[in-house]
C-alpha atoms as a PDB file:
ATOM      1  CA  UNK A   1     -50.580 -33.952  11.692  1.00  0.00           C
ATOM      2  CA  UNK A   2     -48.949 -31.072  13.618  1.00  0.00           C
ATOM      3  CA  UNK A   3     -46.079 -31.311  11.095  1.00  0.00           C
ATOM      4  CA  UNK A   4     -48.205 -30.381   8.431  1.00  0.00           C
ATOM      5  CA  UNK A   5     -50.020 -28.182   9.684  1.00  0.00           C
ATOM      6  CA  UNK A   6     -46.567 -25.957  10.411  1.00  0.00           C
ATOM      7  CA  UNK A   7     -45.382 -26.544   6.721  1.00  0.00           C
ATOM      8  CA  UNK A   8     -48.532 -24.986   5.382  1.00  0.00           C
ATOM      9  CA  UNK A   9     -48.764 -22.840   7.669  1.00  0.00           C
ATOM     10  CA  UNK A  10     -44.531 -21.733   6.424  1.00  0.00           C
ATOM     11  CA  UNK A  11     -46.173 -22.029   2.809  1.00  0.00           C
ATOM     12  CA  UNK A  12     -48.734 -19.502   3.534  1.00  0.00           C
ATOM     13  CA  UNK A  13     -46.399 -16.627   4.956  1.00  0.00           C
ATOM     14  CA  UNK A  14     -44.130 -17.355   2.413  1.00  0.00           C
ATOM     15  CA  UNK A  15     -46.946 -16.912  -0.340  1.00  0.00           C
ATOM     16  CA  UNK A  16     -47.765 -13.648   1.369  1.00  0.00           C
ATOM     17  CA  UNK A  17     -44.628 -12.299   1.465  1.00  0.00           C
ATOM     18  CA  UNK A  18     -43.939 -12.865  -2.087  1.00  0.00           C
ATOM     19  CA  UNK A  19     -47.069 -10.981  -2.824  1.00  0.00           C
ATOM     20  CA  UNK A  20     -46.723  -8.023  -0.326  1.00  0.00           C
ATOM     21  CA  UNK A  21     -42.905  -8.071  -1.881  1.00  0.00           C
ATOM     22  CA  UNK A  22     -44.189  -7.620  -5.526  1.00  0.00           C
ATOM     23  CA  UNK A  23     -46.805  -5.052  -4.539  1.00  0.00           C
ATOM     24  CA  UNK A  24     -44.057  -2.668  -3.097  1.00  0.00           C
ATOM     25  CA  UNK A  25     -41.252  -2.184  -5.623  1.00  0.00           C
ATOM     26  CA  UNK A  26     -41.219   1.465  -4.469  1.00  0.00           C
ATOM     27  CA  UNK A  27     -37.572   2.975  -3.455  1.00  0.00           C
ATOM     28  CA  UNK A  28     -37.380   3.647   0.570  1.00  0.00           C
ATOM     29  CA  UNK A  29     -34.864   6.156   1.628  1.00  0.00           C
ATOM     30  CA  UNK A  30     -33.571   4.534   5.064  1.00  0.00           C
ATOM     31  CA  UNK A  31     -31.513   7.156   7.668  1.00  0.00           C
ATOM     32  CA  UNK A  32     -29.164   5.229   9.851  1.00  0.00           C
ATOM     33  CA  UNK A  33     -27.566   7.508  12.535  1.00  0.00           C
ATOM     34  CA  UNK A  34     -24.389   7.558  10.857  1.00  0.00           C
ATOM     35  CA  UNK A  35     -25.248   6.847   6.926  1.00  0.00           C
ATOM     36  CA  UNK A  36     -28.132   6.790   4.989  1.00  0.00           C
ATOM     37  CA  UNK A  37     -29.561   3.992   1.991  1.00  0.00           C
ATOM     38  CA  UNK A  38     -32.548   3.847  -0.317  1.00  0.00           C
ATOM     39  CA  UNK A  39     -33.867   0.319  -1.168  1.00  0.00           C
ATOM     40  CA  UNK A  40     -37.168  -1.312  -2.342  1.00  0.00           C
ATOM     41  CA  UNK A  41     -39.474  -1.627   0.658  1.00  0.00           C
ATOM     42  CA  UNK A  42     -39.907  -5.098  -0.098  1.00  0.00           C
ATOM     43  CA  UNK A  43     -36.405  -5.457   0.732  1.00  0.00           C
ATOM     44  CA  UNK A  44     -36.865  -3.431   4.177  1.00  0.00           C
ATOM     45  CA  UNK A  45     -40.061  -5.611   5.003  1.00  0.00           C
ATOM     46  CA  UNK A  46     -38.037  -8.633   4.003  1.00  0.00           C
ATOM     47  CA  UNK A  47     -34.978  -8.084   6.661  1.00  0.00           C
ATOM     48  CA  UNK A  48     -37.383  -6.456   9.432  1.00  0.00           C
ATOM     49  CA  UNK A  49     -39.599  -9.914   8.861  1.00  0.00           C
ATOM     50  CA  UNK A  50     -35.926 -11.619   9.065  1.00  0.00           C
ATOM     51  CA  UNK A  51     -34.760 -10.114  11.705  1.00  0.00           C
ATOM     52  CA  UNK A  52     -37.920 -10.735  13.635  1.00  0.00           C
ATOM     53  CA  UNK A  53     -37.795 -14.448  13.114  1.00  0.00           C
ATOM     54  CA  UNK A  54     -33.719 -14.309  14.542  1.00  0.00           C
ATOM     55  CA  UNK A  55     -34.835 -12.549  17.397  1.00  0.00           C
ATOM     56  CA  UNK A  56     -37.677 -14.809  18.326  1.00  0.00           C
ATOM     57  CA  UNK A  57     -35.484 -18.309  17.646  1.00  0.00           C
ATOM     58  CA  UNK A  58     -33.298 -16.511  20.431  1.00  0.00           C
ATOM     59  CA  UNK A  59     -35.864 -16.055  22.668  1.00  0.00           C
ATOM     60  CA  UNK A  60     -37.533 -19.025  21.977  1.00  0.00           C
ATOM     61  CA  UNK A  61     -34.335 -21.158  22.413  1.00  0.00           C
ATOM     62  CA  UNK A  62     -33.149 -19.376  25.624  1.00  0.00           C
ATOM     63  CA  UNK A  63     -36.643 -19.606  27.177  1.00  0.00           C
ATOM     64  CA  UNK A  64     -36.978 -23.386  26.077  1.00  0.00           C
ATOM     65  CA  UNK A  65     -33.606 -23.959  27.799  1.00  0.00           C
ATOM     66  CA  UNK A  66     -34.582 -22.586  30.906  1.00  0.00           C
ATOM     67  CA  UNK A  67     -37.703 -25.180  31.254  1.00  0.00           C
ATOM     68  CA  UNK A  68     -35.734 -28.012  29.939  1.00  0.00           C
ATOM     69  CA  UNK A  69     -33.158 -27.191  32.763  1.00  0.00           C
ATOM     70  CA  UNK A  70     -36.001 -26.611  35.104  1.00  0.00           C
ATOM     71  CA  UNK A  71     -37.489 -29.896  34.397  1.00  0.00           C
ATOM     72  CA  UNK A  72     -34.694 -31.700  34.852  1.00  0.00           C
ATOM     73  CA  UNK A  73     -33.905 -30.367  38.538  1.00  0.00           C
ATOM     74  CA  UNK A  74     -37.464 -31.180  39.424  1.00  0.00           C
ATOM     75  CA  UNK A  75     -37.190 -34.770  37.841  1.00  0.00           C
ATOM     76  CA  UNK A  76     -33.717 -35.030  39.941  1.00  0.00           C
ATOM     77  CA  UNK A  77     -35.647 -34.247  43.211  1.00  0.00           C
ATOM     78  CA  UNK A  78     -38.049 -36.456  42.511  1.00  0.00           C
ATOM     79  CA  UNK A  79     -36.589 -39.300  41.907  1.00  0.00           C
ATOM     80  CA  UNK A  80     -35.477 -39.880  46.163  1.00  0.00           C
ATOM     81  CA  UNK A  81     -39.149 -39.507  46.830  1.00  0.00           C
ATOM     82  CA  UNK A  82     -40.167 -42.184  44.363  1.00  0.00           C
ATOM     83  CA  UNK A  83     -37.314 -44.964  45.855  1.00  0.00           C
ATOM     84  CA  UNK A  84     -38.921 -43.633  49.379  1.00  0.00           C
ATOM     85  CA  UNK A  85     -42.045 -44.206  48.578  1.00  0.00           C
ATOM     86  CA  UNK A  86     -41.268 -47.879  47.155  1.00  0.00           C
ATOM     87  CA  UNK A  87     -38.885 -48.879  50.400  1.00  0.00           C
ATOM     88  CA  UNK A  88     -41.899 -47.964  52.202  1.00  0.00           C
ATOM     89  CA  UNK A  89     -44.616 -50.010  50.178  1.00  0.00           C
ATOM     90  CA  UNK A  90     -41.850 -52.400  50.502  1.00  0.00           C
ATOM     91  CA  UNK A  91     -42.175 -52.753  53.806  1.00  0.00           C
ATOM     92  CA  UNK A  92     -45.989 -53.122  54.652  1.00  0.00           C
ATOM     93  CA  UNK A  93     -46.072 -56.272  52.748  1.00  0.00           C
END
């Protein structure tokens, strides 16, 4: 269910881009520091919507990575406590 929920949930931002692309054919003069370029500003909203979605895989990936790791440490430690508490059990019958 989740998965396709996600893939028309993809379909939908693509759909929108494609129409906010084709509604802005206008040339946009872009100053770097060093250079300037003019392209269409559906081509600047296109690698700022890009570049948005790199940057938040990144994060998203580093973050994930950090729990995963974090989860794992905690499942380590836990697993003495668990053959503790079963020696014990053991024990009282």
């Amino acid at each position: 269910m989740f998965k396709v929920l996600k893939i028309i949930l993809a379909a939908l931002f693509l759909i929108g881009a494609f129409i906010l692309g084709s509604q802005n054919p206008q040339l946009t003069q872009i100053n770097y520091i060093i250079a300037s370029n003019t392209l269409p500003l559906a081509v600047i909203i296109s690698i700022c919507f890009l570049l948005g979605v790199v940057v938040g895989c990144f994060v998203s990936f580093k973050l994930f990575t950090q729990l995963k790791w974090q989860n794992y440490r905690l499942k380590k430690q836990l697993t003495p406590e668990k053959d503790n508490n079963k020696r014990i059990a053991n024990k009282d019958t």
